[in-house]
C-alpha atoms as a PDB file:
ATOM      1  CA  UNK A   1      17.364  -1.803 -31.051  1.00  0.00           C
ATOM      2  CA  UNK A   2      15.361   1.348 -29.873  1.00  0.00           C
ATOM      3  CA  UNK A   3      14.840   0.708 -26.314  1.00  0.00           C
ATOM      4  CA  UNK A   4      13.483   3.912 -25.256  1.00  0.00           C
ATOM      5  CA  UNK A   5      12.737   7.457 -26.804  1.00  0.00           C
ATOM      6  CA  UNK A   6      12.166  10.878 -25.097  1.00  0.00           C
ATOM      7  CA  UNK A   7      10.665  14.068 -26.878  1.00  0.00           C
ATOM      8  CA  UNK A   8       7.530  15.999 -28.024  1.00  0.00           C
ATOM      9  CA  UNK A   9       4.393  14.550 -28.389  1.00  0.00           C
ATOM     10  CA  UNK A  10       3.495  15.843 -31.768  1.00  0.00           C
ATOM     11  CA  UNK A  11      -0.361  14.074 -33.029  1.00  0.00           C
ATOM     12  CA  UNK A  12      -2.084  10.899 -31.273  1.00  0.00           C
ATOM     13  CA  UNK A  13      -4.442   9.403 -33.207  1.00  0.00           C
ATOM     14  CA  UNK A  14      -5.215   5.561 -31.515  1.00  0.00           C
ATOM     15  CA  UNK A  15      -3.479   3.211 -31.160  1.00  0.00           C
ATOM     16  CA  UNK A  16      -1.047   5.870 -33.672  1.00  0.00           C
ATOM     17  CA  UNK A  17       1.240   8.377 -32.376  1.00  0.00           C
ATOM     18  CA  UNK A  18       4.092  10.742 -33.806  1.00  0.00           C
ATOM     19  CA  UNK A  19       6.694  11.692 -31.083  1.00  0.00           C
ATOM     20  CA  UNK A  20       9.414  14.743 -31.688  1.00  0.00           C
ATOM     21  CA  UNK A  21      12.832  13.527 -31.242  1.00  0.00           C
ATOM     22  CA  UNK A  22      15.114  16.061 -31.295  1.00  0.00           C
ATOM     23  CA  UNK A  23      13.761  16.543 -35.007  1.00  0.00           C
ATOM     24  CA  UNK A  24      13.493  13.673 -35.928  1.00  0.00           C
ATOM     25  CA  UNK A  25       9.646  11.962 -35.874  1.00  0.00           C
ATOM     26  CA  UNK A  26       9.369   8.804 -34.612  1.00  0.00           C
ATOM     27  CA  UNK A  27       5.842   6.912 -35.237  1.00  0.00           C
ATOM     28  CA  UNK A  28       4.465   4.429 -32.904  1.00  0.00           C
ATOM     29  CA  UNK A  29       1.525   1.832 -32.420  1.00  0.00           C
ATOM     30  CA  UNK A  30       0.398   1.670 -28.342  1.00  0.00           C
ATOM     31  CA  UNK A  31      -1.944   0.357 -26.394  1.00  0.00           C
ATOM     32  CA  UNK A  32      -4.991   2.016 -25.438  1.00  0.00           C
ATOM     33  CA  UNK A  33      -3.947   1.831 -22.089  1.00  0.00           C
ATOM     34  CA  UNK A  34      -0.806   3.848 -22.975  1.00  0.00           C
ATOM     35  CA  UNK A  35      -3.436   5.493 -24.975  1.00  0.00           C
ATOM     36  CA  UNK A  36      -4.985   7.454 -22.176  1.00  0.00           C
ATOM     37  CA  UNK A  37      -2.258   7.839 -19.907  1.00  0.00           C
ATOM     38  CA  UNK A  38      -0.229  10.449 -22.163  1.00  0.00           C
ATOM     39  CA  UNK A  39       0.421  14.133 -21.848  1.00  0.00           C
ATOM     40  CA  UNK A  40      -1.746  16.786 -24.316  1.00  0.00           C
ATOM     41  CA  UNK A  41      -0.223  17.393 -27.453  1.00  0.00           C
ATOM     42  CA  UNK A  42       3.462  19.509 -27.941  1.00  0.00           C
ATOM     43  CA  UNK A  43       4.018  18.329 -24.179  1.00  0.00           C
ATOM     44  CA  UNK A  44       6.882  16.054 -23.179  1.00  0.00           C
ATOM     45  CA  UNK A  45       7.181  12.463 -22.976  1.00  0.00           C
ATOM     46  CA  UNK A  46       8.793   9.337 -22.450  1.00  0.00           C
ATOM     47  CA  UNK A  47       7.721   5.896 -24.186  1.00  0.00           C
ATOM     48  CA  UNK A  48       9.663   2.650 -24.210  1.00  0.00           C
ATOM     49  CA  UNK A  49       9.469   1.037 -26.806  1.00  0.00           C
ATOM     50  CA  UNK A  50      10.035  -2.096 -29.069  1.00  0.00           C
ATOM     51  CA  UNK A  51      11.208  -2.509 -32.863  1.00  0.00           C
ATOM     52  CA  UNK A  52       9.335  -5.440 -34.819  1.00  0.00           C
ATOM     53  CA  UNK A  53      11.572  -6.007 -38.093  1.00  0.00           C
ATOM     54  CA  UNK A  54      10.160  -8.189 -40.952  1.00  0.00           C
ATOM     55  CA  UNK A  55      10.827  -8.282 -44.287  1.00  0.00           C
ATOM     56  CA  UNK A  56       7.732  -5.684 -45.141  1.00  0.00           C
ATOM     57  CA  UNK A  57       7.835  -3.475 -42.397  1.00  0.00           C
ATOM     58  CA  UNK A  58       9.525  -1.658 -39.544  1.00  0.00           C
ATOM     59  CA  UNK A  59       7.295  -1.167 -36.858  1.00  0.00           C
ATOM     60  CA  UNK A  60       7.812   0.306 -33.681  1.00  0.00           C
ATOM     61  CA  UNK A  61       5.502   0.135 -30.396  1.00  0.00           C
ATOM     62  CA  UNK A  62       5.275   2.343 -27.624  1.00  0.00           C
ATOM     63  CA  UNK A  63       4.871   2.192 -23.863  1.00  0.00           C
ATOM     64  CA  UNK A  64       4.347   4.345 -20.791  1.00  0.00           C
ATOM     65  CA  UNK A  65       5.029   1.721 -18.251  1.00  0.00           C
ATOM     66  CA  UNK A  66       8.313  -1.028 -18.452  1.00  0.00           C
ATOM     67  CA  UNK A  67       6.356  -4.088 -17.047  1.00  0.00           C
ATOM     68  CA  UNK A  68       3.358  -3.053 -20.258  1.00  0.00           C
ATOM     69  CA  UNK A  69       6.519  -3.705 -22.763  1.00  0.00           C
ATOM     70  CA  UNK A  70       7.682  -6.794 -20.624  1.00  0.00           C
ATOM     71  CA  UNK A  71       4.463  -8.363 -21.043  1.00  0.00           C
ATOM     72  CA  UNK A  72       4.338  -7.703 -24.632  1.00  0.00           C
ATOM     73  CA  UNK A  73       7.202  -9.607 -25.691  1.00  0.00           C
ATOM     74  CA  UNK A  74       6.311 -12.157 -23.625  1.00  0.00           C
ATOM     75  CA  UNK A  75       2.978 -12.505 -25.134  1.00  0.00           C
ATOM     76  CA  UNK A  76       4.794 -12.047 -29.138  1.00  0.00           C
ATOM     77  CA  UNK A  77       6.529 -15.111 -27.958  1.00  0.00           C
ATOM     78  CA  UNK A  78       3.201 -17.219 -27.692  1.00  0.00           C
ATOM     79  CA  UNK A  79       2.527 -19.251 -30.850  1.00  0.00           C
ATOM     80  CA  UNK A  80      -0.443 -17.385 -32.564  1.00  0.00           C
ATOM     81  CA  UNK A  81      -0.410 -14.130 -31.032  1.00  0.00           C
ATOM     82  CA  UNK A  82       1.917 -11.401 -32.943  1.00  0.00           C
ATOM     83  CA  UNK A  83       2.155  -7.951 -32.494  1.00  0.00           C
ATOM     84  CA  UNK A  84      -1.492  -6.676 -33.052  1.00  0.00           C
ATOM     85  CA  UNK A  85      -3.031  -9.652 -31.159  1.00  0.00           C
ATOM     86  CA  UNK A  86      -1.116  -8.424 -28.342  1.00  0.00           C
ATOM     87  CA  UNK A  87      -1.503  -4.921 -28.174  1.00  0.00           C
ATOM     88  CA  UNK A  88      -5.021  -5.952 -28.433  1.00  0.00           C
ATOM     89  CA  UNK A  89      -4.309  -7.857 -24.905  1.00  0.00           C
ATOM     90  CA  UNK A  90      -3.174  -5.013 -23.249  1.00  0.00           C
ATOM     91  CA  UNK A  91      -5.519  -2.345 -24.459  1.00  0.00           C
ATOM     92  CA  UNK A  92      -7.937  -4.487 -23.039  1.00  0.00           C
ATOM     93  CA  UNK A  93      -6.348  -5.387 -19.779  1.00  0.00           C
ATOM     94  CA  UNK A  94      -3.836  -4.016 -17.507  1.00  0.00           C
ATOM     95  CA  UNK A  95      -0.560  -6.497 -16.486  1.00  0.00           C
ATOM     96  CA  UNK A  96      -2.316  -6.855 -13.095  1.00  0.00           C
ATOM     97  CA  UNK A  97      -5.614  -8.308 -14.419  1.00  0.00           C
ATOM     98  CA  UNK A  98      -3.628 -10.390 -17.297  1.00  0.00           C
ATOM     99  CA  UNK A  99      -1.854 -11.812 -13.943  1.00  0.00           C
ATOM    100  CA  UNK A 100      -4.779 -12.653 -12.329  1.00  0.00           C
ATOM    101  CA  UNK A 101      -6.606 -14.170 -15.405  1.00  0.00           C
ATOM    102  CA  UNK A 102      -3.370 -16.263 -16.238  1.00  0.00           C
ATOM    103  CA  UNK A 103      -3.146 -17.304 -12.074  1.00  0.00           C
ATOM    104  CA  UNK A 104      -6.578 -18.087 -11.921  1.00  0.00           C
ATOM    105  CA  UNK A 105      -6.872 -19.914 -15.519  1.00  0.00           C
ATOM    106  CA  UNK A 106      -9.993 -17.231 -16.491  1.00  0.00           C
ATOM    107  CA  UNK A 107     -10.704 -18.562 -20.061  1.00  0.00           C
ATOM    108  CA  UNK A 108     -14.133 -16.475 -20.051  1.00  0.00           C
ATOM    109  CA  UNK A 109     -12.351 -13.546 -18.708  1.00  0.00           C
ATOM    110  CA  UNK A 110      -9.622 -13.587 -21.726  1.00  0.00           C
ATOM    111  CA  UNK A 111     -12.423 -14.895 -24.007  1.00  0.00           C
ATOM    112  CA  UNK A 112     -13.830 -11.588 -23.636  1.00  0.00           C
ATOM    113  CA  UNK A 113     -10.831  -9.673 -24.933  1.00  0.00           C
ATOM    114  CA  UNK A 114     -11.437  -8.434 -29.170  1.00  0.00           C
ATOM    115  CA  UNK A 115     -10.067 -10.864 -31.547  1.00  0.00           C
ATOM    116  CA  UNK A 116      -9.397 -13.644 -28.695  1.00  0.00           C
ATOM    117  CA  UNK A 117     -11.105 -17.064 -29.599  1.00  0.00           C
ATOM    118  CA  UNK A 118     -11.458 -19.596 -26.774  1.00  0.00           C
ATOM    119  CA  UNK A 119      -8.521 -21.450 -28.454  1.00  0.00           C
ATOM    120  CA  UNK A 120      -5.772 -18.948 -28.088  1.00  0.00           C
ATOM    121  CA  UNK A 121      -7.191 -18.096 -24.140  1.00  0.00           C
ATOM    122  CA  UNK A 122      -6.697 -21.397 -23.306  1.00  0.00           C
ATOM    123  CA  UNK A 123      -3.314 -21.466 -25.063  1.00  0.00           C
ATOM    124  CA  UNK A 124      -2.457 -18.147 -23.195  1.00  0.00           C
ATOM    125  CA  UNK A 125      -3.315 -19.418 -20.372  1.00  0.00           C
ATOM    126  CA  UNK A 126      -1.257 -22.537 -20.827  1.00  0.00           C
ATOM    127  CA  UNK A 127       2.157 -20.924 -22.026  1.00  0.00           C
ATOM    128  CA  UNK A 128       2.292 -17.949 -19.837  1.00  0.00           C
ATOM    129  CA  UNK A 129       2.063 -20.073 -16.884  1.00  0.00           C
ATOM    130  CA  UNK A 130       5.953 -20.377 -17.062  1.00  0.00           C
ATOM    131  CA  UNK A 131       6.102 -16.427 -16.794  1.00  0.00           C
ATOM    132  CA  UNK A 132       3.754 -16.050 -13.825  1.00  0.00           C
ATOM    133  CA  UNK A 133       6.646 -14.881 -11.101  1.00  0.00           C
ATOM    134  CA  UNK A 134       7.877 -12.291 -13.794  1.00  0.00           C
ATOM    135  CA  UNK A 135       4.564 -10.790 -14.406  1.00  0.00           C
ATOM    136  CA  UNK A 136       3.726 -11.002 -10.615  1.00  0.00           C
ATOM    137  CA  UNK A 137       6.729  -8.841 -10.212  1.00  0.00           C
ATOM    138  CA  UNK A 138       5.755  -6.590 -13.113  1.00  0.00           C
ATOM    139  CA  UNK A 139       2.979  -5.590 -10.786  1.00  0.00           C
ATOM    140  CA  UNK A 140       4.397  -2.178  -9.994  1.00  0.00           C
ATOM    141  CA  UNK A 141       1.882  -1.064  -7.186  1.00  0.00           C
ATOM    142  CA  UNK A 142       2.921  -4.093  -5.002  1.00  0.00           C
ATOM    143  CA  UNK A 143       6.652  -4.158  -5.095  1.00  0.00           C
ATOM    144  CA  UNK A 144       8.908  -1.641  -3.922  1.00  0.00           C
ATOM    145  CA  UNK A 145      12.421  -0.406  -5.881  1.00  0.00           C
ATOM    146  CA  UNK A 146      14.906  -3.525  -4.888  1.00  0.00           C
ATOM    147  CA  UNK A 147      12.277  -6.021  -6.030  1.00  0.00           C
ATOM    148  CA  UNK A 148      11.722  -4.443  -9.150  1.00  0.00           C
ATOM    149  CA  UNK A 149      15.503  -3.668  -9.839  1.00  0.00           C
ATOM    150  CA  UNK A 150      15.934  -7.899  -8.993  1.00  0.00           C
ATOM    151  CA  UNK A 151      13.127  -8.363 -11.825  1.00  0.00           C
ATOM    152  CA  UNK A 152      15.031  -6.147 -14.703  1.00  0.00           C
ATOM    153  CA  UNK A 153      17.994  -7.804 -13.753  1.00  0.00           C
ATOM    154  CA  UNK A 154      16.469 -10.696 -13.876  1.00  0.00           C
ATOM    155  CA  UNK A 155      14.463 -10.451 -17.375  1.00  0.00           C
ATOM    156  CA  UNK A 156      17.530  -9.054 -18.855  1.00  0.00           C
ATOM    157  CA  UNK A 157      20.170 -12.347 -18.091  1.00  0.00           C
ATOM    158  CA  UNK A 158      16.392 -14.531 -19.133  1.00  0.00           C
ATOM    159  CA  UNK A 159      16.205 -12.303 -22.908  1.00  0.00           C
ATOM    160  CA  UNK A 160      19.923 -12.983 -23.231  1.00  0.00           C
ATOM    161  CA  UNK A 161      19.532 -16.915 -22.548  1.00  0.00           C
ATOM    162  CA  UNK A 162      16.616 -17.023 -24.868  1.00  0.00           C
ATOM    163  CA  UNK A 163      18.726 -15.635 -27.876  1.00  0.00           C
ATOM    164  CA  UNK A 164      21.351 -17.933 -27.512  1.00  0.00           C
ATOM    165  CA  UNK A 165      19.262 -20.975 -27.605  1.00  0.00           C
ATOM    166  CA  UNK A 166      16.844 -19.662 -30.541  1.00  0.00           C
ATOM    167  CA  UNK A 167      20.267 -18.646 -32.264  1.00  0.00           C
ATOM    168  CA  UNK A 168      21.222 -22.145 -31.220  1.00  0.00           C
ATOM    169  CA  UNK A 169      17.934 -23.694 -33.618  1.00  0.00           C
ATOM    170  CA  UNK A 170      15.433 -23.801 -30.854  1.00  0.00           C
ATOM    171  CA  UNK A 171      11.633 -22.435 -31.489  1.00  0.00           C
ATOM    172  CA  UNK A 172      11.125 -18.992 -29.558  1.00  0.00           C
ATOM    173  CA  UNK A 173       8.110 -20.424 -28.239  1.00  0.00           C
ATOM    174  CA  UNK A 174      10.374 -23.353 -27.163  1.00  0.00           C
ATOM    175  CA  UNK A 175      13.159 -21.407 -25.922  1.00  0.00           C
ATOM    176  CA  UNK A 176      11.212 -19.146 -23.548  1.00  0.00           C
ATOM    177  CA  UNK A 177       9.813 -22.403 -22.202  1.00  0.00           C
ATOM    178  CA  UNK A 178      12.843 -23.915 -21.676  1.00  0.00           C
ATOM    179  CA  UNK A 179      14.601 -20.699 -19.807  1.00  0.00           C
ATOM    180  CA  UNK A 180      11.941 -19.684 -17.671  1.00  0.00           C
ATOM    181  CA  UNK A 181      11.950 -23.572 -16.447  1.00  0.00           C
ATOM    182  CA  UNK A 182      15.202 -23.204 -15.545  1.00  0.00           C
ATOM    183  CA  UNK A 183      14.778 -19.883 -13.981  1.00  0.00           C
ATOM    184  CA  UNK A 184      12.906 -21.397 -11.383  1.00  0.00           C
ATOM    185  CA  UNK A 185      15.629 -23.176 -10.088  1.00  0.00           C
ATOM    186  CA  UNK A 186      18.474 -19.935 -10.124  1.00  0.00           C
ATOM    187  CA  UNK A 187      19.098 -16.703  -8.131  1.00  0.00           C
ATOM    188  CA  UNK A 188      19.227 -13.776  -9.490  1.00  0.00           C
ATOM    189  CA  UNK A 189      23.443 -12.179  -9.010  1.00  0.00           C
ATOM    190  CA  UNK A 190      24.168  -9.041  -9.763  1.00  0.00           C
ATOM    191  CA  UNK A 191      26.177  -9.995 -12.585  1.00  0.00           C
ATOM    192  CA  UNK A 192      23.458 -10.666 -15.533  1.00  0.00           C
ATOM    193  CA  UNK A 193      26.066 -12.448 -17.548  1.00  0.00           C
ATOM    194  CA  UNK A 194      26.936 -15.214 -15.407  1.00  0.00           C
ATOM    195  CA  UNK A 195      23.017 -15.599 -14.420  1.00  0.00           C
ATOM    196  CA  UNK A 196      22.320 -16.072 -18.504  1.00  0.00           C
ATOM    197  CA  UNK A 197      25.335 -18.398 -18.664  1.00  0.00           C
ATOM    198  CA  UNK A 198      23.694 -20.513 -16.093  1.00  0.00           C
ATOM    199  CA  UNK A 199      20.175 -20.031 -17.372  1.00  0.00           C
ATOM    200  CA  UNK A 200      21.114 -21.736 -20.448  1.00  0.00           C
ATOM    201  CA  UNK A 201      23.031 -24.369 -18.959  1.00  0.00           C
ATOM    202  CA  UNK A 202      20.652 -25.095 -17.225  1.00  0.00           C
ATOM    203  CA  UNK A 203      18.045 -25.474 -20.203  1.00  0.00           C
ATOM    204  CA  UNK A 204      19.864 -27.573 -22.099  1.00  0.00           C
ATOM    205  CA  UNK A 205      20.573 -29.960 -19.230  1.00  0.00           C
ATOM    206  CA  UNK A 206      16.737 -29.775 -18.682  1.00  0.00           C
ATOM    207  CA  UNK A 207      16.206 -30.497 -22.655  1.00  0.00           C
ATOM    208  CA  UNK A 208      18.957 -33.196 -22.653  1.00  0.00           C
ATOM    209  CA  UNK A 209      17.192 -35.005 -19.732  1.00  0.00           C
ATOM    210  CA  UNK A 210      13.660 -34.892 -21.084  1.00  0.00           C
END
């Protein structure tokens, strides 16, 4: 998977842009806030990114930020709300105020957002209660470098966990429920691969149980 990419900014066109790689032009879908944070055109510039594969189409989205891509694939995960829904999301709100509307269970707030019916805000609202400590965290004005380095580390051994258990049959939806359960009761280490091992122990303990 392309993770991150690093080159010329070539056209922008929102949400579209072509980035220079080394010769090699890479098209991307973003956010409007990504949008308006980028350089002028034929200036340098460094997205992350994340590669949606179906059977009709390769596409692949761009961010400026790490916790803006975080928050994506969380919300992908949510049943109803693909790709487009969820760039929608964060063109129209920032990770902070997504935080605070989840937190504070702001139907109206998310009602508000394009292409949001009151349905899906009050399903956001319901599923991404799970994620609240990692998107608190994602907050990157209110958390200095070993906090944030504890959330990567973190999210990684979580997105590890979660493709075990969907490989293992579960739902995505139901898998991402399921490990960030159990991530509530597991410290981070620095090793990410016994955290994940113990993640999904966990879960499936949790499942077994229930």
């Amino acid at each position: 998977m392309i993770g991150r990419i690093s080159g010329v900014l070539i056209e922008k066109k929102a949400p579209q842009l072509l980035v220079d790689v080394q010769g090699v032009g890479y098209e991307l879908l973003v956010s409007l806030t990504t949008f308006f944070d980028l350089p002028e055109n034929d200036e340098q510039v460094t997205l992350y990114t994340h590669l949606v594969v179906r059977e009709d189409i390769q596409q692949l989205y761009g961010f400026r930020k790490a916790s803006e891509r975080e928050l994506f694939r969380m919300l992908i995960k949510i049943s109803g709300v693909g790709p487009k829904m969820a760039l929608t999301i964060l063109s129209g709100m920032n990770t902070k105020d997504f935080f605070e509307s989840v937190q504070t269970n702001d139907i109206e707030r998310l009602v508000k957002l394009p292409g949001v019916g009151k349905k899906t805000a009050e399903r956001l609202a319901i599923e991404m209660k799970d994620c609240l400590p990692a998107i608190s965290l994602m907050n990157a004005n209110k958390v200095d470098s070993g906090e944030k380095e504890i959330f990567h580390q973190k999210l990684g051994a979580q997105e590890e966990a979660e493709s075990v258990l969907i490989a293992l049959g579960y739902k995505p939806q139901e898998a991402t429920r399921m490990i960030a359960i159990a991530s509530k009761n597991i410290n981070i280490a620095n090793n990410e691969k016994k955290v994940s091992e113990k993640l999904i122990r966990l879960a499936l303990k949790s499942k077994v149980k229930s």
